[in-house]
Protein backbone atom coordinates (compact mmCIF):
# COMPACT_ATOMS: atom_id res chain seq x y z
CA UNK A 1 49.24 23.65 1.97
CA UNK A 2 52.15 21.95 3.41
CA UNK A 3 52.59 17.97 3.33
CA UNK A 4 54.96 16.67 5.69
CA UNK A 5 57.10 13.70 4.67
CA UNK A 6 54.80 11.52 7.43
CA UNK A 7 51.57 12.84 5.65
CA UNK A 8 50.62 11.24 1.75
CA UNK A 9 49.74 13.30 -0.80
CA UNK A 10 46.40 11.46 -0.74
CA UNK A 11 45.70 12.62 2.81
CA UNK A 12 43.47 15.33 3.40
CA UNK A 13 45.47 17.04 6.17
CA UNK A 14 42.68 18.37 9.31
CA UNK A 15 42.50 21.54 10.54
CA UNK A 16 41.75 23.42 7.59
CA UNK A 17 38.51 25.66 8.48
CA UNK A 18 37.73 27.56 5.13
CA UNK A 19 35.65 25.40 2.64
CA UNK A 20 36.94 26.54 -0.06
CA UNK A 21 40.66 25.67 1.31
CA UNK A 22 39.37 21.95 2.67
CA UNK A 23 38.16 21.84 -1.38
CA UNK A 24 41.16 22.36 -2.80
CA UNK A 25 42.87 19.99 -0.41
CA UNK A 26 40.56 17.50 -1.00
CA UNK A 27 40.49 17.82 -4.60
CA UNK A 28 44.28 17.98 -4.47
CA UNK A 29 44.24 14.65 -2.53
CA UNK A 30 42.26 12.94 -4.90
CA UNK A 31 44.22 13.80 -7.85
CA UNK A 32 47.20 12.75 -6.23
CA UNK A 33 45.13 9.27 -5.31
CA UNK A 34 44.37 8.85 -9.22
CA UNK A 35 47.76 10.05 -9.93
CA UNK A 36 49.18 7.25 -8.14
CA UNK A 37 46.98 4.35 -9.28
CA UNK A 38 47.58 5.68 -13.07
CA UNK A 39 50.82 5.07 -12.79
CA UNK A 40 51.47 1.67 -13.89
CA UNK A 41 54.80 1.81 -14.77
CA UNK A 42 55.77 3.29 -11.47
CA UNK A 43 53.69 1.14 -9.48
CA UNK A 44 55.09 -1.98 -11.01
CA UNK A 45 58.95 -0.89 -10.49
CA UNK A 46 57.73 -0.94 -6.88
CA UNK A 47 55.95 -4.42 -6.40
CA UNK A 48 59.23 -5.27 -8.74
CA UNK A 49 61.47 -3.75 -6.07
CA UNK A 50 59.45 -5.68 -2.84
CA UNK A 51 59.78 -8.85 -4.76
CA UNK A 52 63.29 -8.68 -5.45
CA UNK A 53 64.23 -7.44 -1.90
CA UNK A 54 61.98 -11.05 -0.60
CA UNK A 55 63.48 -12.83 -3.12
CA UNK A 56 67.21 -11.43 -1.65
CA UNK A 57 66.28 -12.41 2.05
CA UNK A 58 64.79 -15.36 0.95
CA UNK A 59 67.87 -16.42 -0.78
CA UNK A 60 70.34 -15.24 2.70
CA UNK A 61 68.06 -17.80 4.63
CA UNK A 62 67.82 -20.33 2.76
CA UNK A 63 70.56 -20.60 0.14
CA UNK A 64 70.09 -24.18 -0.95
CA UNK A 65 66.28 -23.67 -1.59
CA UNK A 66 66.50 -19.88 -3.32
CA UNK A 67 69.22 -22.16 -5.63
CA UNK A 68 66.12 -25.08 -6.39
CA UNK A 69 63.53 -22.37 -7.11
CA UNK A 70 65.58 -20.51 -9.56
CA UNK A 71 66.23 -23.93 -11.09
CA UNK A 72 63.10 -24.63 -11.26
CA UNK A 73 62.10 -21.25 -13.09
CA UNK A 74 64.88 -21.93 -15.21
CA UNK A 75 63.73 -25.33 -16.09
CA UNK A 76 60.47 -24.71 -16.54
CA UNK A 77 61.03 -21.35 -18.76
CA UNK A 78 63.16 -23.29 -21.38
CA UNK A 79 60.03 -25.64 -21.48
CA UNK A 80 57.92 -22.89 -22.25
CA UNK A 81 60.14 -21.97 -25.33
CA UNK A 82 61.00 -25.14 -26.45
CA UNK A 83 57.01 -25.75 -26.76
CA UNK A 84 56.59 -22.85 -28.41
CA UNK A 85 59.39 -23.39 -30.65
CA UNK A 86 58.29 -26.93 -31.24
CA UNK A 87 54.73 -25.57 -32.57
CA UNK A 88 55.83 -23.06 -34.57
CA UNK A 89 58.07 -25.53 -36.56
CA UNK A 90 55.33 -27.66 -37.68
């Protein structure tokens, strides 16, 4: 069986007339399925990847705001560790 670049893994392609060749593709798309949402690590470099590439366009339209937000982050992370730092010294 033959997956084009325009077909996922996780499709079971049609056309397949033999049951025992539409079980194997079926059984090979669902592996692939669980395959895919098993892997964390590469499923989170992706989301990470989206959110940068927003984050890049964002920044292109709307310079002055991208340069608030990250402010703002930046702000609010040294908060975060300056409470934390504050607790643990007491």
């Amino acid at each position: 069986m033959r997956y084009t670049s325009q077909t996922p893994r996780t499709v079971v392609p049609s056309g397949i007339t033999d049951p025992v060749e539409r079980a194997r593709a079926e059984l090979s798309a669902a592996l692939a399925a669980i395959e895919h949402k098993a892997n964390l690590p590469a499923r989170a470099s992706e989301k990470l990847e989206a959110g940068a590439v927003k984050a890049r366009a964002f920044a292109d339209r709307e310079p002055g705001l991208a340069l608030a937000a990250a402010v703002g982050v930046a702000v609010a992370v040294g908060a975060a560790i300056w409470g934390v730092a504050r607790l643990i010294a007491r």
